[in-house]
Protein backbone atom coordinates (compact mmCIF):
# COMPACT_ATOMS: atom_id res chain seq x y z
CA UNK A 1 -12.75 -58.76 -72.64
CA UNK A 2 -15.54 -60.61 -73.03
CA UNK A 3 -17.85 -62.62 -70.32
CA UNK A 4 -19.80 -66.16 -71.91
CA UNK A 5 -21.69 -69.10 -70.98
CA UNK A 6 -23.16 -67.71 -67.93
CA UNK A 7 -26.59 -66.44 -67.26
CA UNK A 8 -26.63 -62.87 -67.56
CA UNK A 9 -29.32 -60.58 -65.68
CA UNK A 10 -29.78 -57.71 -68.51
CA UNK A 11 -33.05 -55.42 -68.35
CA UNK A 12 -35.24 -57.53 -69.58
CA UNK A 13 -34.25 -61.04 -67.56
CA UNK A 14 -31.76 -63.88 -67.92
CA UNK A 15 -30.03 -64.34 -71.02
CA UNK A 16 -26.67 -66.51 -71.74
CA UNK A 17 -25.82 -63.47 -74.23
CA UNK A 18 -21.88 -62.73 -73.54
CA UNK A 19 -20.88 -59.71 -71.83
CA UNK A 20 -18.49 -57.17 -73.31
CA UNK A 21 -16.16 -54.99 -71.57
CA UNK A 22 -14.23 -52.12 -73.27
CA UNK A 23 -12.42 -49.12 -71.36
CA UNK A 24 -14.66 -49.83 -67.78
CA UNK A 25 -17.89 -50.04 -69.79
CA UNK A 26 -20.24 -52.54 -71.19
CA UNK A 27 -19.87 -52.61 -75.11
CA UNK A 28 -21.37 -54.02 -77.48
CA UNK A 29 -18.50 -55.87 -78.62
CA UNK A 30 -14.69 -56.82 -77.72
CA UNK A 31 -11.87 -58.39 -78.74
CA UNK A 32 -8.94 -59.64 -76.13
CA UNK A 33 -9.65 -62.58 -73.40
CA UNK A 34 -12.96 -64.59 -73.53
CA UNK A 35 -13.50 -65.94 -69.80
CA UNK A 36 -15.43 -69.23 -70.12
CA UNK A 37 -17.78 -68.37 -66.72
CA UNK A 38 -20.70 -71.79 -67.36
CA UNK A 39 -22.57 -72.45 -64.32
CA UNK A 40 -22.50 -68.78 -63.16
CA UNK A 41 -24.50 -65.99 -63.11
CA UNK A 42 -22.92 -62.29 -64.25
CA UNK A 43 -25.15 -59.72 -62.43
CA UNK A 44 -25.30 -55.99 -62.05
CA UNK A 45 -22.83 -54.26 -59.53
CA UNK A 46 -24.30 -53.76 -55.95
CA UNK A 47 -25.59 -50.22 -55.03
CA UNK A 48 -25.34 -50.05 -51.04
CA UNK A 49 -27.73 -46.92 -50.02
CA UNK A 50 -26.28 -47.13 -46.26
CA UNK A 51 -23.96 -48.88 -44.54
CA UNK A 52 -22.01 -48.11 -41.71
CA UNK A 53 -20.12 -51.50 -41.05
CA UNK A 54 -16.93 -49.29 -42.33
CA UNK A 55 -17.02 -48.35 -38.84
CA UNK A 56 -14.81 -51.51 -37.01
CA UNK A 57 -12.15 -51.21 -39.58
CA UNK A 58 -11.29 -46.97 -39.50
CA UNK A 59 -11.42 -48.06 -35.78
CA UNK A 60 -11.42 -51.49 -34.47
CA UNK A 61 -10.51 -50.03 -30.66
CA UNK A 62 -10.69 -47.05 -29.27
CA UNK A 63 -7.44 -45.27 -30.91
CA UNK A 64 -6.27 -48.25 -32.72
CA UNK A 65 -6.53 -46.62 -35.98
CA UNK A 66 -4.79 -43.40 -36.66
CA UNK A 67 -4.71 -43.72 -40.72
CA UNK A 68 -7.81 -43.90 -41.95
CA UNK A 69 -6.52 -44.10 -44.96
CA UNK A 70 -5.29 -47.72 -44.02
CA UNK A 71 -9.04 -48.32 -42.75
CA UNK A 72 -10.78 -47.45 -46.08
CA UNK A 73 -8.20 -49.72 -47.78
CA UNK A 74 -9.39 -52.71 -45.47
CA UNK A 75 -12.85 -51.62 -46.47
CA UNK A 76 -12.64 -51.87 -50.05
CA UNK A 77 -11.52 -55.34 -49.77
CA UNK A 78 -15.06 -55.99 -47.97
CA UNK A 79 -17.10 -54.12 -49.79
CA UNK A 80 -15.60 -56.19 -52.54
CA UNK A 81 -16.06 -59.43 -51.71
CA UNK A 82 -19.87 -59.08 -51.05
CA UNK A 83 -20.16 -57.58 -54.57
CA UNK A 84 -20.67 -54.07 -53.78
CA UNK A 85 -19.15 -51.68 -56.27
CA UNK A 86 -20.99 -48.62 -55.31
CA UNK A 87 -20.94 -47.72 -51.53
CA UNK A 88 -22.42 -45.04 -49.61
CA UNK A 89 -20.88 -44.83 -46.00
CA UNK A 90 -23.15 -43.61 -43.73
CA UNK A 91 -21.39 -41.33 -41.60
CA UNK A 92 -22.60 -39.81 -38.44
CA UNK A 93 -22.44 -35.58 -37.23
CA UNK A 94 -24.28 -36.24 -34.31
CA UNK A 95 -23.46 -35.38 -30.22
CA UNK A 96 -22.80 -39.10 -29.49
CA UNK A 97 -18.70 -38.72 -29.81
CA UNK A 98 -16.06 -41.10 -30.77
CA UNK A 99 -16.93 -42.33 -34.48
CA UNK A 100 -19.82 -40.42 -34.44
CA UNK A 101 -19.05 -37.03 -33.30
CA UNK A 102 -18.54 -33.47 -35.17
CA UNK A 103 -14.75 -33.49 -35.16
CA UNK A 104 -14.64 -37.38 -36.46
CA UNK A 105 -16.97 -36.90 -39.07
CA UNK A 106 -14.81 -33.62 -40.81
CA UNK A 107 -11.83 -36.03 -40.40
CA UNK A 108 -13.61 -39.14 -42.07
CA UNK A 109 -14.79 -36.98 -44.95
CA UNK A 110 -11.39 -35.62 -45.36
CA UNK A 111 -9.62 -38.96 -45.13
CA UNK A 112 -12.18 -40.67 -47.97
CA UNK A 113 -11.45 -37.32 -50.27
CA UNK A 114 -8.18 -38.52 -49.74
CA UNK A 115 -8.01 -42.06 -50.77
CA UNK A 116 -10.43 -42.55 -52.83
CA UNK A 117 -8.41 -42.14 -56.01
CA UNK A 118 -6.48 -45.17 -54.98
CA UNK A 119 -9.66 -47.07 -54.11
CA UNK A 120 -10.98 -49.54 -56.33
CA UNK A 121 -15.18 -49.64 -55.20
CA UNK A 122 -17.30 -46.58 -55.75
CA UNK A 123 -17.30 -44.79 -52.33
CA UNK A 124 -19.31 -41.82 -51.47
CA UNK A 125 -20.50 -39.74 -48.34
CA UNK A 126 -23.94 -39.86 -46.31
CA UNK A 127 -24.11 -37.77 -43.75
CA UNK A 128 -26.26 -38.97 -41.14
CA UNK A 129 -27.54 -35.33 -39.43
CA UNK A 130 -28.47 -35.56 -35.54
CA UNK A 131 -30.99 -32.90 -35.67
CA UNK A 132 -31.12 -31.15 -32.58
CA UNK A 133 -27.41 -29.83 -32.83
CA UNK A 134 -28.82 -26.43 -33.88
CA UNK A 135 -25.85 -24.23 -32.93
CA UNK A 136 -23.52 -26.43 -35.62
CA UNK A 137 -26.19 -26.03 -38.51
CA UNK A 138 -23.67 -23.90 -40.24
CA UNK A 139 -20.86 -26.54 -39.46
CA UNK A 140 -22.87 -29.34 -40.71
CA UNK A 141 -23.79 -27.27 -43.97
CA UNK A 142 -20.42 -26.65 -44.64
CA UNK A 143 -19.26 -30.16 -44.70
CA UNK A 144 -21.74 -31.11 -46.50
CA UNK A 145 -20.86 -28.40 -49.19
CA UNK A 146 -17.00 -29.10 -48.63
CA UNK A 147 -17.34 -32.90 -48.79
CA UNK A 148 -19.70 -33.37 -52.13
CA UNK A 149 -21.84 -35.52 -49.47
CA UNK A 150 -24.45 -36.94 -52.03
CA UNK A 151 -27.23 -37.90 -49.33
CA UNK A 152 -28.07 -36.11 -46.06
CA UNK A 153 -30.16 -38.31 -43.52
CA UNK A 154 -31.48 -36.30 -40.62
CA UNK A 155 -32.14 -38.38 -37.37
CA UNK A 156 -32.68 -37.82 -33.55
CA UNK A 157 -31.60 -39.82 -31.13
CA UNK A 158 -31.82 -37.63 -28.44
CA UNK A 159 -33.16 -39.90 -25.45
CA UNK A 160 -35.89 -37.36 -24.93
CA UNK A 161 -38.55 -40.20 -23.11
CA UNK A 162 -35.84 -40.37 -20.44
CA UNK A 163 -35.19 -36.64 -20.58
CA UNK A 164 -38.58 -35.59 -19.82
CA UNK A 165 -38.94 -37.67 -16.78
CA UNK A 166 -36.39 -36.13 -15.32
CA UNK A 167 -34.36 -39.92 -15.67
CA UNK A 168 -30.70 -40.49 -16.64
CA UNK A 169 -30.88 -42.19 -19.82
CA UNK A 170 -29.42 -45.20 -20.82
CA UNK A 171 -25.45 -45.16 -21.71
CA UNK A 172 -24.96 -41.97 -20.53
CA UNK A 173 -21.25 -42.85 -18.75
CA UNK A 174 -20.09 -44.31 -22.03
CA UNK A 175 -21.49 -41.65 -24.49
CA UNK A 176 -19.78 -39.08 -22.11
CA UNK A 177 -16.35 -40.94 -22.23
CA UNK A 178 -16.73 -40.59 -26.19
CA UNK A 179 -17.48 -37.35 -26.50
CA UNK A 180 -14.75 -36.37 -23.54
CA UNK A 181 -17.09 -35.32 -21.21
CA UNK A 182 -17.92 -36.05 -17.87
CA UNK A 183 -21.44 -38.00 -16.78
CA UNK A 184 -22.80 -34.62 -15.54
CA UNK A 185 -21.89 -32.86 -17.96
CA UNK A 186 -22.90 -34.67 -20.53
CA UNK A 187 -26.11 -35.20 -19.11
CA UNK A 188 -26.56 -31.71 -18.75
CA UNK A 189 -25.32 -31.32 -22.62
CA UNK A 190 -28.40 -33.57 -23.62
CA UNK A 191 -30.78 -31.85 -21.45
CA UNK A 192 -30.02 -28.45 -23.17
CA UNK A 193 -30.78 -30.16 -26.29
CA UNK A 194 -34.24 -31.95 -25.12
CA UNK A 195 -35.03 -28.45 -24.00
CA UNK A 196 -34.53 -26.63 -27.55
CA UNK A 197 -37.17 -29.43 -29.27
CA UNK A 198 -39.58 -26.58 -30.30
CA UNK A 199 -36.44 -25.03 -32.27
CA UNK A 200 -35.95 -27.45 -34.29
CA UNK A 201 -38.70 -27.99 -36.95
CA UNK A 202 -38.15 -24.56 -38.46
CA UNK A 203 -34.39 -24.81 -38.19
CA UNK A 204 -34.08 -28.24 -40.26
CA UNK A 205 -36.81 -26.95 -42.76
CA UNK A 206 -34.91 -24.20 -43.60
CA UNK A 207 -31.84 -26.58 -43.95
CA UNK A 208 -33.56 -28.76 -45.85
CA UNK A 209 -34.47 -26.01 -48.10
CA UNK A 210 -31.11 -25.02 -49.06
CA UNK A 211 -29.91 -29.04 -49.48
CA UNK A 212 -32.09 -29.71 -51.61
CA UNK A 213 -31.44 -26.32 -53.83
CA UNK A 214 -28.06 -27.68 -53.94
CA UNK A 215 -29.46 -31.44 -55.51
CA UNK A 216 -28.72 -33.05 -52.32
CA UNK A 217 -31.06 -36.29 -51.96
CA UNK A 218 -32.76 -35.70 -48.28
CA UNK A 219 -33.95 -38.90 -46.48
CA UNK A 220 -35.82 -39.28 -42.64
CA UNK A 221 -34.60 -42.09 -40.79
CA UNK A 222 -36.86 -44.48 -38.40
CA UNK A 223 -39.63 -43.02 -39.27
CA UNK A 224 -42.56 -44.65 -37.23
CA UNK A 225 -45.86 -42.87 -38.05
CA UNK A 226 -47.16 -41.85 -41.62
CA UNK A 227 -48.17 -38.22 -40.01
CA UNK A 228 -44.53 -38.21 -39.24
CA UNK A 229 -43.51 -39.04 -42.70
CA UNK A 230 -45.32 -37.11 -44.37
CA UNK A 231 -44.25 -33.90 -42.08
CA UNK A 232 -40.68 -34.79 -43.31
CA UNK A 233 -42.54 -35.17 -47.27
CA UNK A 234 -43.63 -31.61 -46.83
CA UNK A 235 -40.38 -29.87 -46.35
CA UNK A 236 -38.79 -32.45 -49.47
CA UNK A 237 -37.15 -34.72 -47.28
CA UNK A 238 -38.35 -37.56 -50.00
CA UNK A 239 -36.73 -40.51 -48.64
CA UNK A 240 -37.44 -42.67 -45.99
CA UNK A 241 -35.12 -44.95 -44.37
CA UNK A 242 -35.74 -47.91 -42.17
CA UNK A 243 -39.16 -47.18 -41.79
CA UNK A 244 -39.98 -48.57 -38.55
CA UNK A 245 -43.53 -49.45 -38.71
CA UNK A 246 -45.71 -50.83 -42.21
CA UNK A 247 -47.94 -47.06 -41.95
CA UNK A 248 -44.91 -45.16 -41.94
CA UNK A 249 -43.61 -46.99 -44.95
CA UNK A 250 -47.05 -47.48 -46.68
CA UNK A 251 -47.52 -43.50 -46.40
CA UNK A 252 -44.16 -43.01 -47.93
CA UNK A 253 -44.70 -45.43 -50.65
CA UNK A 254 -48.09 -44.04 -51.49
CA UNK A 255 -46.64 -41.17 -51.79
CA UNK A 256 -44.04 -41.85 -54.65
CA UNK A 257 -41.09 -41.36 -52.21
CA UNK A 258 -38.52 -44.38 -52.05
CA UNK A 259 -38.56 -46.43 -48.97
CA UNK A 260 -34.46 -47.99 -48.42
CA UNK A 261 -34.88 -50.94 -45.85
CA UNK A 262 -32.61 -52.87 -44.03
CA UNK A 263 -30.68 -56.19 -45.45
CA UNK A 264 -29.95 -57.37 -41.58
CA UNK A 265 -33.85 -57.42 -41.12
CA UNK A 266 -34.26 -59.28 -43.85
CA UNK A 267 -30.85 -61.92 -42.97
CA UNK A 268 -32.88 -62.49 -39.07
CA UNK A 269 -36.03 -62.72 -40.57
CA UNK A 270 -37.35 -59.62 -38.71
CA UNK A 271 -36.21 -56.38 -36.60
CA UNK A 272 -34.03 -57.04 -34.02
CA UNK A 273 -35.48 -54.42 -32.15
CA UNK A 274 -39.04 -55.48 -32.87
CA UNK A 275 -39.70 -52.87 -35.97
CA UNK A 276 -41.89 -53.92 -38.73
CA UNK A 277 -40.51 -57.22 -40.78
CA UNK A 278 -38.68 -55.94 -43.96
CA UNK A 279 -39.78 -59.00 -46.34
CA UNK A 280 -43.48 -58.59 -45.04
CA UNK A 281 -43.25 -54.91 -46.17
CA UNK A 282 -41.47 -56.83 -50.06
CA UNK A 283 -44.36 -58.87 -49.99
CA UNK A 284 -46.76 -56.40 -49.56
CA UNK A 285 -45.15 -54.44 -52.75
CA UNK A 286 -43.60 -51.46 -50.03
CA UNK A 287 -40.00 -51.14 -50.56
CA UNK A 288 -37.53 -49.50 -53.17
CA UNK A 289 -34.12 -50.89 -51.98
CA UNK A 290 -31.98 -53.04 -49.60
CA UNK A 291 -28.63 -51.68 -47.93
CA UNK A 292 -26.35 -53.56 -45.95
CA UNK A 293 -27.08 -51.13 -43.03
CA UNK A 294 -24.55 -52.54 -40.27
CA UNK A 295 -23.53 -55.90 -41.87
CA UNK A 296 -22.16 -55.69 -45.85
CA UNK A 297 -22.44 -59.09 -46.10
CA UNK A 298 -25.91 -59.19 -45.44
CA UNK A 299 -27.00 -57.80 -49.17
CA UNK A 300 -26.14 -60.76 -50.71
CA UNK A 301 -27.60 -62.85 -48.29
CA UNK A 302 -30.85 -60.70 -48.09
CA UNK A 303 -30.98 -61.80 -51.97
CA UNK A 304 -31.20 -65.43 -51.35
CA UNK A 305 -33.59 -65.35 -48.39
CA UNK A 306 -36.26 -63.07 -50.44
CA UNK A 307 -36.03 -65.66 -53.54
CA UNK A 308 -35.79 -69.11 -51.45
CA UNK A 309 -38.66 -68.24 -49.58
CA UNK A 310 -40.69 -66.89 -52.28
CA UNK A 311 -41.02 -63.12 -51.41
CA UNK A 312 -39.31 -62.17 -55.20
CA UNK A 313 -38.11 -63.59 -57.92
CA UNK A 314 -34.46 -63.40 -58.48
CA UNK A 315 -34.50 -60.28 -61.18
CA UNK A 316 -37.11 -58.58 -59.26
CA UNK A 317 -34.46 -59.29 -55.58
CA UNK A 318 -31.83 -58.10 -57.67
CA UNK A 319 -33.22 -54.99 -58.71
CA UNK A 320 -33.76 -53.84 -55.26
CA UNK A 321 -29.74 -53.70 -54.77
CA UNK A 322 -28.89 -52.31 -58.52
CA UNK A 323 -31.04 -50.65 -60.79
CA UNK A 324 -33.70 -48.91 -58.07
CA UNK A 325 -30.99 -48.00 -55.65
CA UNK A 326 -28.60 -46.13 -59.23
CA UNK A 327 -32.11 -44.41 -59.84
CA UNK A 328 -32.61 -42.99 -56.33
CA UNK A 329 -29.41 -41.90 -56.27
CA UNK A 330 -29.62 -40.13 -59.49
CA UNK A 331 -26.69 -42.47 -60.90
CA UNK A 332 -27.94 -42.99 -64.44
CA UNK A 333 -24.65 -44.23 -65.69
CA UNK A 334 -24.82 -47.75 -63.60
CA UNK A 335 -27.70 -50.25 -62.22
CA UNK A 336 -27.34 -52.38 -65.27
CA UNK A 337 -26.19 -54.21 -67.98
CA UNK A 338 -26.43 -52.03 -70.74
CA UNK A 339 -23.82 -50.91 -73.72
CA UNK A 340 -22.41 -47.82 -72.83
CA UNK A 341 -23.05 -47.73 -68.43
CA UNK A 342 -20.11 -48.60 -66.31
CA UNK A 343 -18.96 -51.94 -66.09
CA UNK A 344 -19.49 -52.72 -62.72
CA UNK A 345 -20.95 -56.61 -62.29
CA UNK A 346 -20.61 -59.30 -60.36
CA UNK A 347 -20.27 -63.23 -61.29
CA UNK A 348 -21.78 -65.42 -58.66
CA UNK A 349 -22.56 -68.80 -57.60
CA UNK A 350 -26.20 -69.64 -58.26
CA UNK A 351 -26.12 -71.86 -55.20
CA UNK A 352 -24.25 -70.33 -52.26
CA UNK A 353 -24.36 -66.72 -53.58
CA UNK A 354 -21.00 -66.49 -53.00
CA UNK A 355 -19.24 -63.71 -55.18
CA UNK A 356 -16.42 -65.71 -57.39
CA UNK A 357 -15.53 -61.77 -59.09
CA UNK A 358 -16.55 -58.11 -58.38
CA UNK A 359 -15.49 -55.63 -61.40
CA UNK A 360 -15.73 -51.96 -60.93
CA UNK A 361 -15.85 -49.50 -63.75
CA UNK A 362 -14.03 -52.36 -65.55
CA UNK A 363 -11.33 -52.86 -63.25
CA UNK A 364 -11.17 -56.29 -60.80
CA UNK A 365 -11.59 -55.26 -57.52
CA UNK A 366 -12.39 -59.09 -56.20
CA UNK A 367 -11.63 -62.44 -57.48
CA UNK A 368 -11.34 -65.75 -55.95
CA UNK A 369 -11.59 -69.36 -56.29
CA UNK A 370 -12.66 -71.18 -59.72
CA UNK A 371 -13.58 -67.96 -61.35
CA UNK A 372 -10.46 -66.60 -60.62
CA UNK A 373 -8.49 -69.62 -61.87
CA UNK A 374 -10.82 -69.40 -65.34
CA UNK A 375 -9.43 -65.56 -65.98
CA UNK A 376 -6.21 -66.84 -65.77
CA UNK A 377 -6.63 -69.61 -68.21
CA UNK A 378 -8.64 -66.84 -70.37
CA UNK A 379 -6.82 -66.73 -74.23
């Protein structure tokens, strides 16, 4: 098949050269259909490096969804119609319960092992580590051994400010519901944990270690100093992830180490919990990628915001969701459009940045509208 009379975002910047697909990669030449696609742009496949807005369709309501299988179906379709042909699903092992709890998370990576031959967009595992679980260290290594997870993100969310005034913290009576405990004992759960904090620097160094033996990409989340980022630097947690202030992010990106901020941030025009602005950090040259963090659609839109207001040119937006985000990720055989890598791309309306087509590894996963009407007349 091959792709003409749109702009095409190769390496080196817009061209109107056709595109060529052959057996799910870019050639350098075709025969069969030529797709007529003026007045569009053919970009690069979308590399999401976190997202966790699978979450409302494996379970809308509490026990809605018992096949999760079903779920991930509903999420391919979404995925797909923002553009994104590689996904990483952020998953949670953390003490919260519900979505986020141990059991749910060895169930999720099961179900996604599962289905994932019959899905159509590029899905793999981040495990999202709450750190201060240190008698299921084994348990979380395990999965992550048993699942193929590609990423491990440590966090803590432990509500230790509360904790150590002796206060109840916030959302205690729901958390407890999730995780099928009562308020007390829940509350007494999290104070066990709060009490352990000196425990836990050794134990997730020592984790850390053997991830990253294994080739296991290791990224801090919500990091808000730069001594804190560099403490996580220092046992080879590289990444940083929604840096929450510009010193935390500045230390990381003086450092070499990628910095993955938040597409939502960028959509509101800021942190909606008062964080450091996302394009301010683009401006100021600090930043590696965008992910759709809660909200898929928000990628695309992240795109348009950064070039309409100036921030970044369109090549140097679109890199930030493509080629960066297939190097961090050590995925050398997609990011662009290049004889020989996958053909995963995306045809677009310059205007509205809606996504007419999504095709991943060569195979449609999303089509609508005019663009879909020109395959069909395709000879």
């Amino acid at each position: 098949m091959k792709l003409k009379g749109a702009e095409v975002l190769y390496p080196e910047g817009f061209d109107q050269r056709p595109v060529s697909l052959v057996g799910g990669v870019i050639a350098e030449q075709s025969g069969g259909p030529v797709v007529d696609l003026s007045g569009y742009r053919v970009l690069p496949g979308i590399i999401d490096m976190h997202g966790d807005g699978f979450e409302r369709h494996i379970a809308p309501r509490r026990g809605v969804m018992r096949d999760l299988g079903q779920g991930l179906m509903s999420v391919d379709a979404e995925l797909a119609a923002n553009g994104i042909t590689t996904a990483m699903l952020a998953q949670f092992f953390s003490w919260e319960g519900g979505m986020r709890g141990r059991d749910f998370a060895e169930r999720f990576c099961m179900a996604l092992a599962e289905a994932r031959a019959s899905l159509l967009t590029d899905m793999h595992l981040q495990l999202r580590f709450e750190t201060h679980l240190l008698d299921d260290y084994d348990r979380f290594e395990a999965l992550v051994a048993e699942s193929g997870a590609r990423v491990v993100v440590f966090n803590d969310h432990v509500p230790h400010d509360a904790l150590s005034k002796g206060k109840r913290p916030p959302r205690l009576t729901g958390q407890a519901l999730k995780s099928g405990r009562s308020p007390d004992a829940h509350l007494a759960f999290l104070q066990d944990l709060h009490r352990r904090s000196d425990e836990v620097p050794e134990a997730v160094s020592k984790l850390a270690t053997r991830l990253a033996a294994k080739r296991v990409l290791l990224g801090s989340h919500d990091d808000r100093t730069a001594e804190a980022r560099l403490a996580w630097r220092s046992i080879g947690v590289k990444m940083s992830e929604f840096p929450e202030t510009k010193a935390a992010a500045q230390a990381a990106h003086e450092a070499g180490d990628p910095v993955v901020l938040g597409a939502p941030n960028v959509v509101r025009g800021g942190s909606h919990s008062g964080n450091v602005s996302a394009a301010e950090l683009l401006q100021a040259g600090v930043g590696d990628a965008l992910a759709s963090d809660y909200h898929y659609p928000a990628i695309r839109q992240a795109m348009m915001r950064l070039v309409a207001e100036g921030v970044l040119d369109f090549a140097g937006a679109w890199k930030l969701v493509s080629e960066t985000p297939a190097r961090i990720l050590g995925l050398g055989d997609r990011g662009q459009l290049v004889p020989g890598l996958r053909a995963d791309l995306v045809v677009m309306e310059p205007e509205t940045g809606r996504i007419g087509a999504t095709i991943c590894g060569g195979r449609i996963s999303h089509m609508a509208g005019e663009v879909a009407a020109r395959f069909l007349a395709a000879q």
